[in-house]
Protein backbone atom coordinates (compact mmCIF):
# COMPACT_ATOMS: atom_id res chain seq x y z
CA UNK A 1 -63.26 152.99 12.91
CA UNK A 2 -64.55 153.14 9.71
CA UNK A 3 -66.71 155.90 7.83
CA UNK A 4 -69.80 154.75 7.47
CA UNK A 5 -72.31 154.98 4.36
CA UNK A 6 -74.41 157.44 4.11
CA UNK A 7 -77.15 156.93 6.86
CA UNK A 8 -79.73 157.30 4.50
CA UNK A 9 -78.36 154.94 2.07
CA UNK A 10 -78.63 152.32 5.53
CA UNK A 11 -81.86 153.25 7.49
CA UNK A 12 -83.69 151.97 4.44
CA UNK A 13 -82.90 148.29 4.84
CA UNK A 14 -83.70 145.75 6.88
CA UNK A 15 -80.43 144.34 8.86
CA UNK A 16 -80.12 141.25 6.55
CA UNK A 17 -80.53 143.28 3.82
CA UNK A 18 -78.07 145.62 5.14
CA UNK A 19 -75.54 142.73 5.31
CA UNK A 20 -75.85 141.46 1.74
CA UNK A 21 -75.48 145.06 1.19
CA UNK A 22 -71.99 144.89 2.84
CA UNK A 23 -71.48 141.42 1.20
CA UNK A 24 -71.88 142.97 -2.23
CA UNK A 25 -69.44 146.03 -1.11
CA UNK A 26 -66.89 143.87 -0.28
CA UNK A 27 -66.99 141.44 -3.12
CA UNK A 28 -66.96 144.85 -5.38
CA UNK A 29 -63.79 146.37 -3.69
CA UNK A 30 -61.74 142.63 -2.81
CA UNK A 31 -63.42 140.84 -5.28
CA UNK A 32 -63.96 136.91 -4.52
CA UNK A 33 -62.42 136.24 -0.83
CA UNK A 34 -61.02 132.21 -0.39
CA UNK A 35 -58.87 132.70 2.86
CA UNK A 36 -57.74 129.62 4.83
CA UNK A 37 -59.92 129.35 8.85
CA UNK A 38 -56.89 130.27 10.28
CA UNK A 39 -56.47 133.82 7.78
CA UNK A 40 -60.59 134.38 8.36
CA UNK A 41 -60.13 134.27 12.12
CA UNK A 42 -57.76 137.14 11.67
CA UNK A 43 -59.91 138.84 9.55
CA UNK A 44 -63.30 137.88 12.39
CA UNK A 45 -60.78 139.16 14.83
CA UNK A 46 -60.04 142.58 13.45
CA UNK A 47 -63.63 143.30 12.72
CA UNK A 48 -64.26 142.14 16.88
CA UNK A 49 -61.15 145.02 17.47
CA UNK A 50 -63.34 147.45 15.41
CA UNK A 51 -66.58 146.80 17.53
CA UNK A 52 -64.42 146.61 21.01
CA UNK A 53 -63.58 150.47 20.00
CA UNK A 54 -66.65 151.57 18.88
CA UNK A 55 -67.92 150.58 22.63
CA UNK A 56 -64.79 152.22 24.09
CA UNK A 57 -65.33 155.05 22.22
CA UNK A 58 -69.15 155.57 23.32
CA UNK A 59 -67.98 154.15 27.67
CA UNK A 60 -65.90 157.13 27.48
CA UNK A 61 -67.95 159.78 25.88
CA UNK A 62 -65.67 160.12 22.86
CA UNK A 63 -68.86 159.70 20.33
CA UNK A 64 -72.44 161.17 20.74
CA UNK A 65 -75.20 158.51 21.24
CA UNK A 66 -76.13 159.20 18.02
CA UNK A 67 -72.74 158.19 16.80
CA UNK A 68 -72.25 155.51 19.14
CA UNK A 69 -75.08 153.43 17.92
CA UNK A 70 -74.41 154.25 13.91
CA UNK A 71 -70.87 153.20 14.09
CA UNK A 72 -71.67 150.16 16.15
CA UNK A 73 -74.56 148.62 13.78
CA UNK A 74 -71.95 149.43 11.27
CA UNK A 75 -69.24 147.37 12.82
CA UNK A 76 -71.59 145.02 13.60
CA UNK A 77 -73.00 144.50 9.92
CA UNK A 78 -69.06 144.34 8.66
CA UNK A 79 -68.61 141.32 11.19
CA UNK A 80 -71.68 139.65 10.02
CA UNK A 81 -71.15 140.09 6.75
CA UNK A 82 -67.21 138.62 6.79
CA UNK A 83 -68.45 135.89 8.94
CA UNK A 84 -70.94 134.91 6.07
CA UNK A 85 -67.85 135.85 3.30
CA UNK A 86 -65.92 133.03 5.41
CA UNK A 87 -68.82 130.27 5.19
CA UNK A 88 -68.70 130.86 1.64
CA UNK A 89 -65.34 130.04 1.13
CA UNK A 90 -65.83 127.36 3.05
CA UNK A 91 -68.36 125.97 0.58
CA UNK A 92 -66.68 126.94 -2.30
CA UNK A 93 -62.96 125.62 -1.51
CA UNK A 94 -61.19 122.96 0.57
CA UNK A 95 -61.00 124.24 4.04
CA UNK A 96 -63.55 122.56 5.50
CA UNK A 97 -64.82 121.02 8.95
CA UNK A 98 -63.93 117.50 7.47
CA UNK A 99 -60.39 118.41 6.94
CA UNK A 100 -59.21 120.64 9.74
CA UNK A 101 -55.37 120.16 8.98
CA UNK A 102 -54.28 122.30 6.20
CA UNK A 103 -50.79 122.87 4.28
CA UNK A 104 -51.59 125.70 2.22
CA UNK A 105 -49.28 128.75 2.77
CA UNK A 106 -52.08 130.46 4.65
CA UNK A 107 -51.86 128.18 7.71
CA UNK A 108 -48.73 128.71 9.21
CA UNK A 109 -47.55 126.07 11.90
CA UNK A 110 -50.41 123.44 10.18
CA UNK A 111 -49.01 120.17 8.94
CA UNK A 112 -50.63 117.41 8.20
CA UNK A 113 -50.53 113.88 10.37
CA UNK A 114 -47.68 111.94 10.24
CA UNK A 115 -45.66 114.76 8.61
CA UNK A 116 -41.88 115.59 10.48
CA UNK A 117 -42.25 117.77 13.25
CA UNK A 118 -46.35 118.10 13.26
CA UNK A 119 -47.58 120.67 14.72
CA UNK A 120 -49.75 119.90 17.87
């Protein structure tokens, strides 16, 4: 799990707020983010591990309540805000709905149609 901000940097802002907040964090400390889907879907995936924990964590009495509910907003904000990092890749690059089969070193076991031993 990760360390959260300060609370009282958080409790201020609204949840949206909160995850433009995060948005802004993690453009400051990865700078611009242009994954391929099938890269972001690790990346969705991890954060899902982080909140799957965070519940584990508070089922078997291994965080206060307080805790519990901090740390899962918090995952909870990270997820939303890489799920919104990922829609803007989207628009700003070439993975995109309208061309699901890639070739770019990011999407292992893609090929595009009608190339030798497609993947299906």
């Amino acid at each position: 799990m990760a360390i959260t901000p300060s609370r009282i940097d958080l409790d201020a802002l609204s949840p949206m707020s909160w995850v433009l907040e995060e948005r802004r964090r993690q453009t400051e400390a990865r700078g611009e983010q242009n994954h391929s889907p099938y890269k972001w879907m690790m990346v969705l995936s991890e954060e899902m591990g982080e909140i799957a924990k965070v519940i584990e964590y508070g089922h078997e009495g291994k965080l206060s309540h307080a805790e519990y509910l901090r740390e899962l907003e918090y995952e909870l904000i990270q997820t939303a805000a890489v799920a919104v990092a990922f829609v803007e890749a989207i628009r700003r690059n070439k993975h995109t709905a309208s061309d699901p089969t890639c070739t770019c070193a990011d999407c292992p076991g893609v090929t595009a149609p009608g190339q030798e031993g497609a993947a299906v």
